[in-house]
PDB file of N, CA and C in Angstrom:
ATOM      1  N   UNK A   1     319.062 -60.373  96.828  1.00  0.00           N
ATOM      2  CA  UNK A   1     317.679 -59.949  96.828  1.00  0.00           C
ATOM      3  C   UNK A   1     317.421 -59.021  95.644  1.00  0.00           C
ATOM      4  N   UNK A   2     316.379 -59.087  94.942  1.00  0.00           N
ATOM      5  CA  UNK A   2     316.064 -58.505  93.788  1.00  0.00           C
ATOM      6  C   UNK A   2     315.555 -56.857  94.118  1.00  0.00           C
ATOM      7  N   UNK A   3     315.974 -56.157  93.133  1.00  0.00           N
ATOM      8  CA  UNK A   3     315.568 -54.667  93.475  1.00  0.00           C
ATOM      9  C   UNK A   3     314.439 -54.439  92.598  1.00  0.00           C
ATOM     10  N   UNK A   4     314.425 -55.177  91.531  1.00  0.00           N
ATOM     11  CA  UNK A   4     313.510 -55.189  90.444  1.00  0.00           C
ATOM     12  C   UNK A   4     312.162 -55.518  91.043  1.00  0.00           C
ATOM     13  N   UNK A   5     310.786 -55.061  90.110  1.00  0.00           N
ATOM     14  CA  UNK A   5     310.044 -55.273  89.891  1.00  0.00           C
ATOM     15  C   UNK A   5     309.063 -57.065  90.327  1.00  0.00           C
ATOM     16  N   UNK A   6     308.394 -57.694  90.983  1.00  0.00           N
ATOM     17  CA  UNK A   6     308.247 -59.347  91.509  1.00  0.00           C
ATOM     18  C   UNK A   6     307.298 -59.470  90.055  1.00  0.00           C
ATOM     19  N   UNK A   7     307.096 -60.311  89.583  1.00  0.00           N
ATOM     20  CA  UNK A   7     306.062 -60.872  89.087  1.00  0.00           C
ATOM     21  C   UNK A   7     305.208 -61.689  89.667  1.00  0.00           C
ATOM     22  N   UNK A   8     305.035 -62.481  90.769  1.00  0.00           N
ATOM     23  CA  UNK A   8     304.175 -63.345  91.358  1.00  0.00           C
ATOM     24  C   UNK A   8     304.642 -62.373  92.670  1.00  0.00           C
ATOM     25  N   UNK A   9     302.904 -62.553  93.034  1.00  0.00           N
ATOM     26  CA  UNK A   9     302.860 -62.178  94.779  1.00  0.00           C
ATOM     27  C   UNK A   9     301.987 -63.950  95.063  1.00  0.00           C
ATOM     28  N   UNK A  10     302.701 -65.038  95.623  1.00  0.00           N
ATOM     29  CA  UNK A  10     301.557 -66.071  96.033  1.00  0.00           C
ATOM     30  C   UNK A  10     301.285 -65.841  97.573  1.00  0.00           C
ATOM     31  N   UNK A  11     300.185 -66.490  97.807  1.00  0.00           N
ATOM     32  CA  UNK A  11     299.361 -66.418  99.187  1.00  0.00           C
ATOM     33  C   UNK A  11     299.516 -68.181  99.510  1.00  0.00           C
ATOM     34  N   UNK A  12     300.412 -68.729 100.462  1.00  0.00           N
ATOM     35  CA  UNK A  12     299.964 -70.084 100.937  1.00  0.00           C
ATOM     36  C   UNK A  12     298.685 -69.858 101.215  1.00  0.00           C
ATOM     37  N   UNK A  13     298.365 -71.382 101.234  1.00  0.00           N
ATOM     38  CA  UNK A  13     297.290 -71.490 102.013  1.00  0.00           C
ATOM     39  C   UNK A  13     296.743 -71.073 103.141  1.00  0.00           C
ATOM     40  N   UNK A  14     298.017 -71.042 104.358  1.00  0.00           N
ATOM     41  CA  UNK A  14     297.934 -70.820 104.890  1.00  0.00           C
ATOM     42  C   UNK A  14     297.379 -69.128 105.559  1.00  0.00           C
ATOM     43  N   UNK A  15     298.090 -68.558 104.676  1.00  0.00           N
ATOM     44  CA  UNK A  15     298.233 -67.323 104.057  1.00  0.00           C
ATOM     45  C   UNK A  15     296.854 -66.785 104.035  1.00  0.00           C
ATOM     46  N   UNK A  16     296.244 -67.615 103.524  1.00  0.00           N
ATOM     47  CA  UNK A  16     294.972 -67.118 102.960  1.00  0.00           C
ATOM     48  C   UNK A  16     294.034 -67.611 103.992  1.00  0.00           C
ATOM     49  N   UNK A  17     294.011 -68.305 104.794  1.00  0.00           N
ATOM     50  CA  UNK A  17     293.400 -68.895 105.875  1.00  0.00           C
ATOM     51  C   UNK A  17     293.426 -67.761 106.720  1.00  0.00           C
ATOM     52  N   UNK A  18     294.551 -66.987 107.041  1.00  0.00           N
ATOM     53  CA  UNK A  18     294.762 -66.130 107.796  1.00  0.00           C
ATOM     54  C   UNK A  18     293.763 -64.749 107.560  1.00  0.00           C
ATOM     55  N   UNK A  19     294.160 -64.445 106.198  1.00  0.00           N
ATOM     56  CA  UNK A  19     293.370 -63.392 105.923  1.00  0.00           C
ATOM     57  C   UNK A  19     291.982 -63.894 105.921  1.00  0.00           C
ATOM     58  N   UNK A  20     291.237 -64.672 105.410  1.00  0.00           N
ATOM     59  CA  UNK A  20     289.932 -65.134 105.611  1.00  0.00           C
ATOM     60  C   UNK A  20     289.219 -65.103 107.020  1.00  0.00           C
ATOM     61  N   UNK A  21     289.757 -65.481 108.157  1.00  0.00           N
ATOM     62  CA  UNK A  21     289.746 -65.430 109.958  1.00  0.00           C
ATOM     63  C   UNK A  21     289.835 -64.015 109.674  1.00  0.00           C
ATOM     64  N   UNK A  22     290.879 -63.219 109.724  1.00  0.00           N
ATOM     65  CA  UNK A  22     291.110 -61.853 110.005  1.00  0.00           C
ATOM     66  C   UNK A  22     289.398 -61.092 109.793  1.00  0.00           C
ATOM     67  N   UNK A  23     289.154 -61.057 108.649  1.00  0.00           N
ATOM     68  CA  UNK A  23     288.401 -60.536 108.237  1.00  0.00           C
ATOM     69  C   UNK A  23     287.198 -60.707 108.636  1.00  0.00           C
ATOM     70  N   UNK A  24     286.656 -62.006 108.427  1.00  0.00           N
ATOM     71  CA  UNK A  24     285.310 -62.533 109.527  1.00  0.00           C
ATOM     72  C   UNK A  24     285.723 -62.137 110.830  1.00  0.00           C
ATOM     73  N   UNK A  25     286.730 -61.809 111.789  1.00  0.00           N
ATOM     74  CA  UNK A  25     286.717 -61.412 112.767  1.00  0.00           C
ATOM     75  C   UNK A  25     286.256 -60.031 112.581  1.00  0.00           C
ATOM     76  N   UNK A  26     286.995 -59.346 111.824  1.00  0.00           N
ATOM     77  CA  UNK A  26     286.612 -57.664 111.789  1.00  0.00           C
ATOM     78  C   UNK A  26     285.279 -57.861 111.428  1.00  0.00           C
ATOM     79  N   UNK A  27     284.800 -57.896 110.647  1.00  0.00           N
ATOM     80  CA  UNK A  27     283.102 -58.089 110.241  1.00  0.00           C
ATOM     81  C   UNK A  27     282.569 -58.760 111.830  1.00  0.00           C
ATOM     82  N   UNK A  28     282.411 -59.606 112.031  1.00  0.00           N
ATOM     83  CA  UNK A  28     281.918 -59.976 113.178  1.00  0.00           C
ATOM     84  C   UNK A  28     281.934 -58.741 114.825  1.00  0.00           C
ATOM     85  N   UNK A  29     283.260 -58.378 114.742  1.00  0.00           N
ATOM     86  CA  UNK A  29     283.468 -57.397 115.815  1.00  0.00           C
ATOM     87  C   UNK A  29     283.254 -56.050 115.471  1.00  0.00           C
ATOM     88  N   UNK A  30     283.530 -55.536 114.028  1.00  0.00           N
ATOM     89  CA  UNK A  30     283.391 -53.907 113.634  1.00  0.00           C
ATOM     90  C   UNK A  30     282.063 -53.980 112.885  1.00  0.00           C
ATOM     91  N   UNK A  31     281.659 -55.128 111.784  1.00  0.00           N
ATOM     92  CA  UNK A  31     280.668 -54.273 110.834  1.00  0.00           C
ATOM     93  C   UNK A  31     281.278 -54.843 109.540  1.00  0.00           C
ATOM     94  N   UNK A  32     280.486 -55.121 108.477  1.00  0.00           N
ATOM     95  CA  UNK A  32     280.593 -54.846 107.255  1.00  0.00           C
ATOM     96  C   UNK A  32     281.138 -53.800 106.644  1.00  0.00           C
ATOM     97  N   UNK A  33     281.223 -52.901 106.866  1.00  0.00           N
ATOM     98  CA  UNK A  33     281.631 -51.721 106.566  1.00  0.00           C
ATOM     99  C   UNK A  33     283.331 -51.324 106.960  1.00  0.00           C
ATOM    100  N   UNK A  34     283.528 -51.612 107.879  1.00  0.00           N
ATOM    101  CA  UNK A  34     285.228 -52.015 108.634  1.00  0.00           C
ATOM    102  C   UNK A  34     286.074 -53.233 108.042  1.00  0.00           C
ATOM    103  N   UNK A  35     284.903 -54.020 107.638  1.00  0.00           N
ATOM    104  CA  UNK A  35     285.609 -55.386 106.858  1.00  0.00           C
ATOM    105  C   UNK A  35     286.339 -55.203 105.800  1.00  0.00           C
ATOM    106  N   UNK A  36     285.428 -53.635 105.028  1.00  0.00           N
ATOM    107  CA  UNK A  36     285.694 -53.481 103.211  1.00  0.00           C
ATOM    108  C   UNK A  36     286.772 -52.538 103.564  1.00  0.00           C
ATOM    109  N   UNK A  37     287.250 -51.561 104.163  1.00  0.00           N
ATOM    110  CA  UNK A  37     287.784 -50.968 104.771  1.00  0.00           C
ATOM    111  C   UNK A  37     289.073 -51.792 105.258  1.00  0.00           C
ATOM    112  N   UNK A  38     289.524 -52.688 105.929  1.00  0.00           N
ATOM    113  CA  UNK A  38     290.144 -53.716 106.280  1.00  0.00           C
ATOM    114  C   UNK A  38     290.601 -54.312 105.424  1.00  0.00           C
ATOM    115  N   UNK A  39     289.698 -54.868 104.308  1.00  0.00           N
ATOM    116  CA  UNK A  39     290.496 -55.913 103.267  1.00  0.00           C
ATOM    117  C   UNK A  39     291.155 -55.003 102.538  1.00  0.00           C
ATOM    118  N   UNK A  40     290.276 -53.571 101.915  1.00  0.00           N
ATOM    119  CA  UNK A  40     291.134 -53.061 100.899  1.00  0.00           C
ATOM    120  C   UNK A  40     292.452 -52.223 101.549  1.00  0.00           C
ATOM    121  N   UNK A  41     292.485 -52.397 102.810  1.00  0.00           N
ATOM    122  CA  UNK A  41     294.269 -51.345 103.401  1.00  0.00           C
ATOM    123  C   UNK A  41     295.394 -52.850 103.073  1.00  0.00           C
ATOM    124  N   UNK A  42     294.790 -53.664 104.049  1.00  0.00           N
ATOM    125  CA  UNK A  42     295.816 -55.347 103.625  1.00  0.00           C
ATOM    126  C   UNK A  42     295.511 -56.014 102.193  1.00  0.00           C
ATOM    127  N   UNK A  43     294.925 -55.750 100.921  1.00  0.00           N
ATOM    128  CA  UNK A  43     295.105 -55.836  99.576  1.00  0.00           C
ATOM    129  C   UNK A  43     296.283 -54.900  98.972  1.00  0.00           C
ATOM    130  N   UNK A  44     295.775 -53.405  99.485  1.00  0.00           N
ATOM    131  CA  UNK A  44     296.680 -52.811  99.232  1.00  0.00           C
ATOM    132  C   UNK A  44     298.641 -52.872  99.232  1.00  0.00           C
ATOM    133  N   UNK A  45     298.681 -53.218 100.699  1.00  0.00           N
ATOM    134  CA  UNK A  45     299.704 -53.629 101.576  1.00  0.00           C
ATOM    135  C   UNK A  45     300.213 -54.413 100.848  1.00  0.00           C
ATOM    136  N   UNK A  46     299.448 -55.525 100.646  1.00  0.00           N
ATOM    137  CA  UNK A  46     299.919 -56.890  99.858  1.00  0.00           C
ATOM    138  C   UNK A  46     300.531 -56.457  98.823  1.00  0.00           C
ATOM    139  N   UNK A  47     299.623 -55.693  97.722  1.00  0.00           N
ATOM    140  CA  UNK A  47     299.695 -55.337  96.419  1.00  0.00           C
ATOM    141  C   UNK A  47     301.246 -54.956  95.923  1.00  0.00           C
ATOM    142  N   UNK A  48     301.566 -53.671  97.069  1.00  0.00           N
ATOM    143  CA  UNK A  48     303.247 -53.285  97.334  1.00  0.00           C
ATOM    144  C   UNK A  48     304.144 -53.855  96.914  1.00  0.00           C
ATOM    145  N   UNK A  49     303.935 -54.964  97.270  1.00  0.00           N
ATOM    146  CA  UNK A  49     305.334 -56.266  97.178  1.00  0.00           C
ATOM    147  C   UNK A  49     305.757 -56.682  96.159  1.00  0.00           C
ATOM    148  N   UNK A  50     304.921 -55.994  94.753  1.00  0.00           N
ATOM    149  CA  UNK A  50     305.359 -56.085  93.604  1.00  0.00           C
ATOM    150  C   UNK A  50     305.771 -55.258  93.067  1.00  0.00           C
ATOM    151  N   UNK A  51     306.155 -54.154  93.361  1.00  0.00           N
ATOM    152  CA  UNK A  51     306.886 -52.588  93.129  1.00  0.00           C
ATOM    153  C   UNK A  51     308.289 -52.535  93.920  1.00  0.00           C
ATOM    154  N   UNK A  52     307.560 -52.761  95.811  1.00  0.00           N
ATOM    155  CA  UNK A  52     308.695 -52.849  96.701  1.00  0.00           C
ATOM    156  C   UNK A  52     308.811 -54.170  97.235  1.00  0.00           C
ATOM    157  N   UNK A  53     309.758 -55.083  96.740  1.00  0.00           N
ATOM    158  CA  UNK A  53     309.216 -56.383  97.985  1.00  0.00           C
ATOM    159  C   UNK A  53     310.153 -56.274  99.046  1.00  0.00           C
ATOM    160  N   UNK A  54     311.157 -55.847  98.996  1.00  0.00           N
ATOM    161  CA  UNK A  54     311.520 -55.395 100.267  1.00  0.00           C
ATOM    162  C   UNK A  54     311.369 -54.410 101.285  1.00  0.00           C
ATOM    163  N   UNK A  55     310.051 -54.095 101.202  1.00  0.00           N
ATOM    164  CA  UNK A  55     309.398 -52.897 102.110  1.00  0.00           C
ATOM    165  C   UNK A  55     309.734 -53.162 103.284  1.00  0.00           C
ATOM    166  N   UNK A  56     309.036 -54.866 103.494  1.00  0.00           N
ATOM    167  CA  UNK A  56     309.258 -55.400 105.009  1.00  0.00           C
ATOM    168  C   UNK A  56     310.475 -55.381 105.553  1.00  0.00           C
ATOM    169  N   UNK A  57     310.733 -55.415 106.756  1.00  0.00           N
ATOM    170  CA  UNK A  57     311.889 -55.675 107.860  1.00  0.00           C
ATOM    171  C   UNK A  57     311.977 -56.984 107.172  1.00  0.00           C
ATOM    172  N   UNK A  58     313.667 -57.211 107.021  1.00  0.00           N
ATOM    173  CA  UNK A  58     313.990 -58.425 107.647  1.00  0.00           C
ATOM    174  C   UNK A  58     314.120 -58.709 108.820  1.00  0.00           C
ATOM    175  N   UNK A  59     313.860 -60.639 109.088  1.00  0.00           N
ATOM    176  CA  UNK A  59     313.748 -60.958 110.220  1.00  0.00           C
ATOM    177  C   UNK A  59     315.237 -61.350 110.946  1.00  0.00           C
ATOM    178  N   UNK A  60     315.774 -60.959 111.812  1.00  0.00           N
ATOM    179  CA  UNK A  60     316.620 -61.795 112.021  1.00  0.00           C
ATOM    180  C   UNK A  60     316.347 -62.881 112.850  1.00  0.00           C
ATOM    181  N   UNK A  61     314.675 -62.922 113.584  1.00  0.00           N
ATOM    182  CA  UNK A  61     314.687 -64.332 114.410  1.00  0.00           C
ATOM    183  C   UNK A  61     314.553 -65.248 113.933  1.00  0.00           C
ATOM    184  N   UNK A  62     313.764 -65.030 112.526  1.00  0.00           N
ATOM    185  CA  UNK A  62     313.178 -66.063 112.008  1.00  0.00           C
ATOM    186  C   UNK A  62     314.057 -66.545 110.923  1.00  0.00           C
ATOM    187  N   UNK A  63     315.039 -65.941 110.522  1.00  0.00           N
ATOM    188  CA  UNK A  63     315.371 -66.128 109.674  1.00  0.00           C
ATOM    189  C   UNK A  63     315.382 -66.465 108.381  1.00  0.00           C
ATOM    190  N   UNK A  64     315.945 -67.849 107.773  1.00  0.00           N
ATOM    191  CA  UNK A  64     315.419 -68.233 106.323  1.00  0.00           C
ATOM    192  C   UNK A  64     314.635 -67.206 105.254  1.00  0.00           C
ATOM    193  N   UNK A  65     316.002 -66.061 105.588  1.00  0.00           N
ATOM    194  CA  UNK A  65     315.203 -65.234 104.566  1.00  0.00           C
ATOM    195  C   UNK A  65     313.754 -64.157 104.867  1.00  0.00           C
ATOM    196  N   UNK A  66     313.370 -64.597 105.868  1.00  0.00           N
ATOM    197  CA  UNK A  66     312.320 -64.109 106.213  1.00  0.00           C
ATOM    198  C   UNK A  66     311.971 -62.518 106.175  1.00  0.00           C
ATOM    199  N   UNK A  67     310.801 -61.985 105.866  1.00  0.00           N
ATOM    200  CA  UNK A  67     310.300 -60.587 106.039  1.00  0.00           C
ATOM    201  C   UNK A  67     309.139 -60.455 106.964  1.00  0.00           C
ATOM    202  N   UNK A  68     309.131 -59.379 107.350  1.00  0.00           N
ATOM    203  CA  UNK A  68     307.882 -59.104 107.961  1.00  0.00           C
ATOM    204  C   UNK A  68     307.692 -57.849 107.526  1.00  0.00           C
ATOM    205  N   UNK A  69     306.367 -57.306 106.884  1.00  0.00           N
ATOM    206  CA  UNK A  69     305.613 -55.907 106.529  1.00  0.00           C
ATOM    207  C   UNK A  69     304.252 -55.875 107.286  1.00  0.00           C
ATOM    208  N   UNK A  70     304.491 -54.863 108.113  1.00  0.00           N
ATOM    209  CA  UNK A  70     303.750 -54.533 109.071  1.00  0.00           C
ATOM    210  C   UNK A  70     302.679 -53.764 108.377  1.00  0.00           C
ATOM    211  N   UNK A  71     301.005 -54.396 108.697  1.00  0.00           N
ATOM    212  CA  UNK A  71     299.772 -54.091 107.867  1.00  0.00           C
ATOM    213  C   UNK A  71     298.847 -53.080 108.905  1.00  0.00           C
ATOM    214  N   UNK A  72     298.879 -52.384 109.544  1.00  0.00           N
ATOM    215  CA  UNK A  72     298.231 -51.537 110.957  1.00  0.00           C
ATOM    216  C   UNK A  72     298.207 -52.348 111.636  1.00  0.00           C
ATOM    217  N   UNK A  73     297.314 -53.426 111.902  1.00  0.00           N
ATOM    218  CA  UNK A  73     297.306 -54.321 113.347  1.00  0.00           C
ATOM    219  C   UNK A  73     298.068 -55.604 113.167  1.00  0.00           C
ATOM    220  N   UNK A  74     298.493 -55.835 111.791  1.00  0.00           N
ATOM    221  CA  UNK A  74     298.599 -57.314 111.154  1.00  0.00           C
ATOM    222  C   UNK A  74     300.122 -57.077 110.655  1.00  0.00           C
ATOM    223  N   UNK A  75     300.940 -58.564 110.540  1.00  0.00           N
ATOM    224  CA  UNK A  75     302.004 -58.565 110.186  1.00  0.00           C
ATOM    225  C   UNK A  75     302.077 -59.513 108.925  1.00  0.00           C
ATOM    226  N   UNK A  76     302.561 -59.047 107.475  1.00  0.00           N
ATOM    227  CA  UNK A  76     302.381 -60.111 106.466  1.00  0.00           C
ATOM    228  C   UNK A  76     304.030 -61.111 106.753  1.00  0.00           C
ATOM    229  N   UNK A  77     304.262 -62.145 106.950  1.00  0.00           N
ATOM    230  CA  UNK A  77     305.035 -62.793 106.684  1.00  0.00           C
ATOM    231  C   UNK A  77     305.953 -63.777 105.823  1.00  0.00           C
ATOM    232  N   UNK A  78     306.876 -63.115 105.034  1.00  0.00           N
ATOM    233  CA  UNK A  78     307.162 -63.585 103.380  1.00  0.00           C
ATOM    234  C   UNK A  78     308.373 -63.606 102.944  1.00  0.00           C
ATOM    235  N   UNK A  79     308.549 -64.316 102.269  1.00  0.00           N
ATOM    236  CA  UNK A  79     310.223 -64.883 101.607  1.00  0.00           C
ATOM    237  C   UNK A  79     309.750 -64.175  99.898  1.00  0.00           C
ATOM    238  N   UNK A  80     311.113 -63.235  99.746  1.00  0.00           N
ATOM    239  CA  UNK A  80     311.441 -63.252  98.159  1.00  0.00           C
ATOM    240  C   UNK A  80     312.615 -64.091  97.798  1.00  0.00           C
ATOM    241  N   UNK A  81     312.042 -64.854  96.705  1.00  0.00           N
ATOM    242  CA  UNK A  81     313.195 -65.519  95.980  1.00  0.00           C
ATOM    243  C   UNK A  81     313.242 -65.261  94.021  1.00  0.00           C
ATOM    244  N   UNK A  82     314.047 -64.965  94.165  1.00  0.00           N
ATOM    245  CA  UNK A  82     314.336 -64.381  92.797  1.00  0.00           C
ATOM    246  C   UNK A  82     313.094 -63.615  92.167  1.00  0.00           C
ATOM    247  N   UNK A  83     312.144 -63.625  91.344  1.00  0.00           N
ATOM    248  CA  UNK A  83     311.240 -62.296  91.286  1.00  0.00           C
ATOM    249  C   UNK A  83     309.711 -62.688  91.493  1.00  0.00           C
ATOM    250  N   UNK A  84     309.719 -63.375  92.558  1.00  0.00           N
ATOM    251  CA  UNK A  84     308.256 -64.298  93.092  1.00  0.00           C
ATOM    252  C   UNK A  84     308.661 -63.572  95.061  1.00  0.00           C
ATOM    253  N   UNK A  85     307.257 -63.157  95.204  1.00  0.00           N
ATOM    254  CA  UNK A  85     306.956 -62.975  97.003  1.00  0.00           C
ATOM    255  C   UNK A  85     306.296 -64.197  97.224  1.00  0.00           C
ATOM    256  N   UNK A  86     306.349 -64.777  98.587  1.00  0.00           N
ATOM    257  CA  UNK A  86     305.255 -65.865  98.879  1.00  0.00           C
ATOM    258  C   UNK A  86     305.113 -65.396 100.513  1.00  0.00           C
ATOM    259  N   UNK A  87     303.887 -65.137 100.750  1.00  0.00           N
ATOM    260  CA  UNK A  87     303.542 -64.513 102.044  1.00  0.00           C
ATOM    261  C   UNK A  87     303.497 -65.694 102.442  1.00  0.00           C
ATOM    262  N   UNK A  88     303.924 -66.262 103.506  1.00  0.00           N
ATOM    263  CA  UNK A  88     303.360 -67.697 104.445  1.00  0.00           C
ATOM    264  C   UNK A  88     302.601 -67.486 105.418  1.00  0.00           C
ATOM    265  N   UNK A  89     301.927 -66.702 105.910  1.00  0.00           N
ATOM    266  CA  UNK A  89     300.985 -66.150 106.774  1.00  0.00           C
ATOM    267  C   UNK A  89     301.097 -64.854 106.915  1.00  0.00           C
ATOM    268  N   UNK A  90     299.713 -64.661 107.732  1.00  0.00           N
ATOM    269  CA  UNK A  90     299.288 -63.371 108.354  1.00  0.00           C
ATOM    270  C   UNK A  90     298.637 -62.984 109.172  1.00  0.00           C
ATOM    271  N   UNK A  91     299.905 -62.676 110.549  1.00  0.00           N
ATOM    272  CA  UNK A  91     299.777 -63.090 111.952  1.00  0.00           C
ATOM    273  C   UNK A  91     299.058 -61.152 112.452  1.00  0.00           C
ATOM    274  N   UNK A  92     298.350 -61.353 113.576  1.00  0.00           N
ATOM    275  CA  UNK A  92     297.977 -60.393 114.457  1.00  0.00           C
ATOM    276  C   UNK A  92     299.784 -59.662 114.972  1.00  0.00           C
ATOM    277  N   UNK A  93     299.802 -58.378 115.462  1.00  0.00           N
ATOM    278  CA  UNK A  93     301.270 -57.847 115.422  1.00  0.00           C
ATOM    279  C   UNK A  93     301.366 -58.591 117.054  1.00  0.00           C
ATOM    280  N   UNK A  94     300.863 -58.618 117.833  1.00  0.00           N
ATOM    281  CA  UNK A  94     301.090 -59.564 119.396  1.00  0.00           C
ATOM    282  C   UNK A  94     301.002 -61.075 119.560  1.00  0.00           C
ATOM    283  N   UNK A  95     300.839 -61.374 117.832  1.00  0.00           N
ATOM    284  CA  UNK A  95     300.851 -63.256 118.054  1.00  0.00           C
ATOM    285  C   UNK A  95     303.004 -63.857 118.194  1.00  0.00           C
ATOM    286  N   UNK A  96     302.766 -64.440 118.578  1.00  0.00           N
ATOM    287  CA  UNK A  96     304.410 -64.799 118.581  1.00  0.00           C
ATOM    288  C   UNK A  96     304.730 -65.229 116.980  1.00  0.00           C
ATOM    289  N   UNK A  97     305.377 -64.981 116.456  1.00  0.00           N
ATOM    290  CA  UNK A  97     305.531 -65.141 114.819  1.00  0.00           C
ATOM    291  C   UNK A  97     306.113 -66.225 114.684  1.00  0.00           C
ATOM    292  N   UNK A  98     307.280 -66.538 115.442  1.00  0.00           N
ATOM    293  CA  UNK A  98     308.074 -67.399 115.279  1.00  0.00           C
ATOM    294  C   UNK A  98     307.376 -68.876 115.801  1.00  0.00           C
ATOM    295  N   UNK A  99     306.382 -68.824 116.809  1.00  0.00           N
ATOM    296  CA  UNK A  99     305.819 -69.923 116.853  1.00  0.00           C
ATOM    297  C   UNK A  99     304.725 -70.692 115.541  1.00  0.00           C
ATOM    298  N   UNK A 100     304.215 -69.256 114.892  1.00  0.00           N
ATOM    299  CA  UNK A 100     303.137 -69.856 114.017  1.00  0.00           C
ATOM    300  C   UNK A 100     303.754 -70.194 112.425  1.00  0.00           C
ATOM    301  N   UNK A 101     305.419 -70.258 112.626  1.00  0.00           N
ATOM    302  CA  UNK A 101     305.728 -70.661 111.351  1.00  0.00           C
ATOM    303  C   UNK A 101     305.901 -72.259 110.714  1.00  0.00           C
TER     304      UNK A 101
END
Protein backbone atom coordinates (compact mmCIF):
# COMPACT_ATOMS: atom_id res chain seq x y z
CA UNK A 1 0.00 0.00 0.00
CA UNK A 2 1.34 3.35 -0.97
CA UNK A 3 2.27 5.95 1.76
CA UNK A 4 2.76 8.51 -0.87
CA UNK A 5 0.73 11.11 -2.08
CA UNK A 6 -2.71 9.33 -4.81
CA UNK A 7 -2.99 11.14 -7.91
CA UNK A 8 -6.49 10.00 -9.04
CA UNK A 9 -9.38 9.93 -6.50
CA UNK A 10 -12.19 8.09 -9.17
CA UNK A 11 -15.91 7.91 -8.20
CA UNK A 12 -17.69 4.65 -9.95
CA UNK A 13 -20.63 5.20 -11.10
CA UNK A 14 -21.95 3.77 -8.79
CA UNK A 15 -20.22 5.88 -6.43
CA UNK A 16 -21.66 8.75 -7.67
CA UNK A 17 -25.19 7.48 -7.81
CA UNK A 18 -24.80 7.15 -4.21
CA UNK A 19 -23.73 10.50 -3.45
CA UNK A 20 -26.36 12.06 -5.83
CA UNK A 21 -29.50 9.96 -3.65
CA UNK A 22 -27.62 10.97 -0.47
CA UNK A 23 -27.92 14.40 -1.09
CA UNK A 24 -31.45 14.81 -2.68
CA UNK A 25 -32.37 12.92 0.38
CA UNK A 26 -30.75 15.52 2.75
CA UNK A 27 -32.23 18.43 0.69
CA UNK A 28 -35.54 16.82 0.58
CA UNK A 29 -35.55 15.92 4.48
CA UNK A 30 -33.17 18.93 5.98
CA UNK A 31 -33.25 21.93 3.45
CA UNK A 32 -31.04 23.36 0.95
CA UNK A 33 -29.01 24.69 3.28
CA UNK A 34 -28.02 21.08 5.09
CA UNK A 35 -27.49 19.80 1.52
CA UNK A 36 -24.44 22.52 0.98
CA UNK A 37 -23.38 21.73 4.35
CA UNK A 38 -23.53 17.88 3.60
CA UNK A 39 -21.86 17.86 0.25
CA UNK A 40 -19.04 20.11 1.32
CA UNK A 41 -18.11 17.71 4.84
CA UNK A 42 -18.30 14.34 2.19
CA UNK A 43 -16.19 16.48 -0.66
CA UNK A 44 -14.05 17.22 1.91
CA UNK A 45 -13.78 13.58 3.32
CA UNK A 46 -13.37 12.46 -0.17
CA UNK A 47 -10.78 15.09 -0.94
CA UNK A 48 -8.40 13.35 2.05
CA UNK A 49 -7.68 10.35 0.12
CA UNK A 50 -5.20 12.12 -1.76
CA UNK A 51 -2.88 13.22 1.10
CA UNK A 52 -4.12 10.14 3.35
CA UNK A 53 -5.60 7.23 1.42
CA UNK A 54 -5.29 5.11 4.05
CA UNK A 55 -7.30 7.07 6.55
CA UNK A 56 -10.04 4.42 6.18
CA UNK A 57 -10.24 1.11 8.21
CA UNK A 58 -9.41 -1.75 6.43
CA UNK A 59 -12.01 -4.20 5.83
CA UNK A 60 -11.49 -7.49 6.88
CA UNK A 61 -15.12 -8.69 5.77
CA UNK A 62 -15.01 -7.46 2.68
CA UNK A 63 -11.95 -7.90 1.84
CA UNK A 64 -10.23 -7.51 -1.71
CA UNK A 65 -8.37 -4.87 -0.39
CA UNK A 66 -11.15 -3.05 0.73
CA UNK A 67 -11.45 0.36 2.92
CA UNK A 68 -13.99 1.92 4.59
CA UNK A 69 -13.70 5.92 5.76
CA UNK A 70 -16.32 6.76 7.83
CA UNK A 71 -18.11 10.30 6.53
CA UNK A 72 -20.55 11.31 9.92
CA UNK A 73 -23.56 9.28 8.85
CA UNK A 74 -22.02 7.78 5.57
CA UNK A 75 -19.37 5.21 4.86
CA UNK A 76 -17.03 5.86 1.63
CA UNK A 77 -16.09 2.46 0.27
CA UNK A 78 -12.62 2.12 -1.70
CA UNK A 79 -9.69 0.14 -2.99
CA UNK A 80 -6.08 1.84 -3.36
CA UNK A 81 -4.03 0.42 -5.96
CA UNK A 82 -0.78 1.77 -6.58
CA UNK A 83 -1.31 5.76 -6.54
CA UNK A 84 -5.12 5.85 -7.82
CA UNK A 85 -8.29 5.62 -4.88
CA UNK A 86 -11.52 4.31 -6.51
CA UNK A 87 -14.46 4.73 -4.07
CA UNK A 88 -17.07 1.97 -5.26
CA UNK A 89 -19.85 3.35 -3.30
CA UNK A 90 -21.32 5.30 -0.63
CA UNK A 91 -23.33 3.41 1.75
CA UNK A 92 -25.52 4.95 4.86
CA UNK A 93 -23.22 3.63 8.21
CA UNK A 94 -26.49 0.92 9.06
CA UNK A 95 -26.76 -0.31 5.33
CA UNK A 96 -25.10 -3.86 5.27
CA UNK A 97 -21.89 -3.03 3.15
CA UNK A 98 -21.08 -6.24 2.24
CA UNK A 99 -24.38 -6.83 0.60
CA UNK A 100 -24.28 -3.60 -1.61
CA UNK A 101 -20.93 -4.56 -3.12
Amino acid sequence: MPSHKISQVILTLQAKEDLQDILQYTEQTWGPSQRRRYASLLGKAIKSLYTTPLLGHKSVVLGRNYRTLHMEKHLAVYKVEEDVVTIVRVLHQNRDVERHL
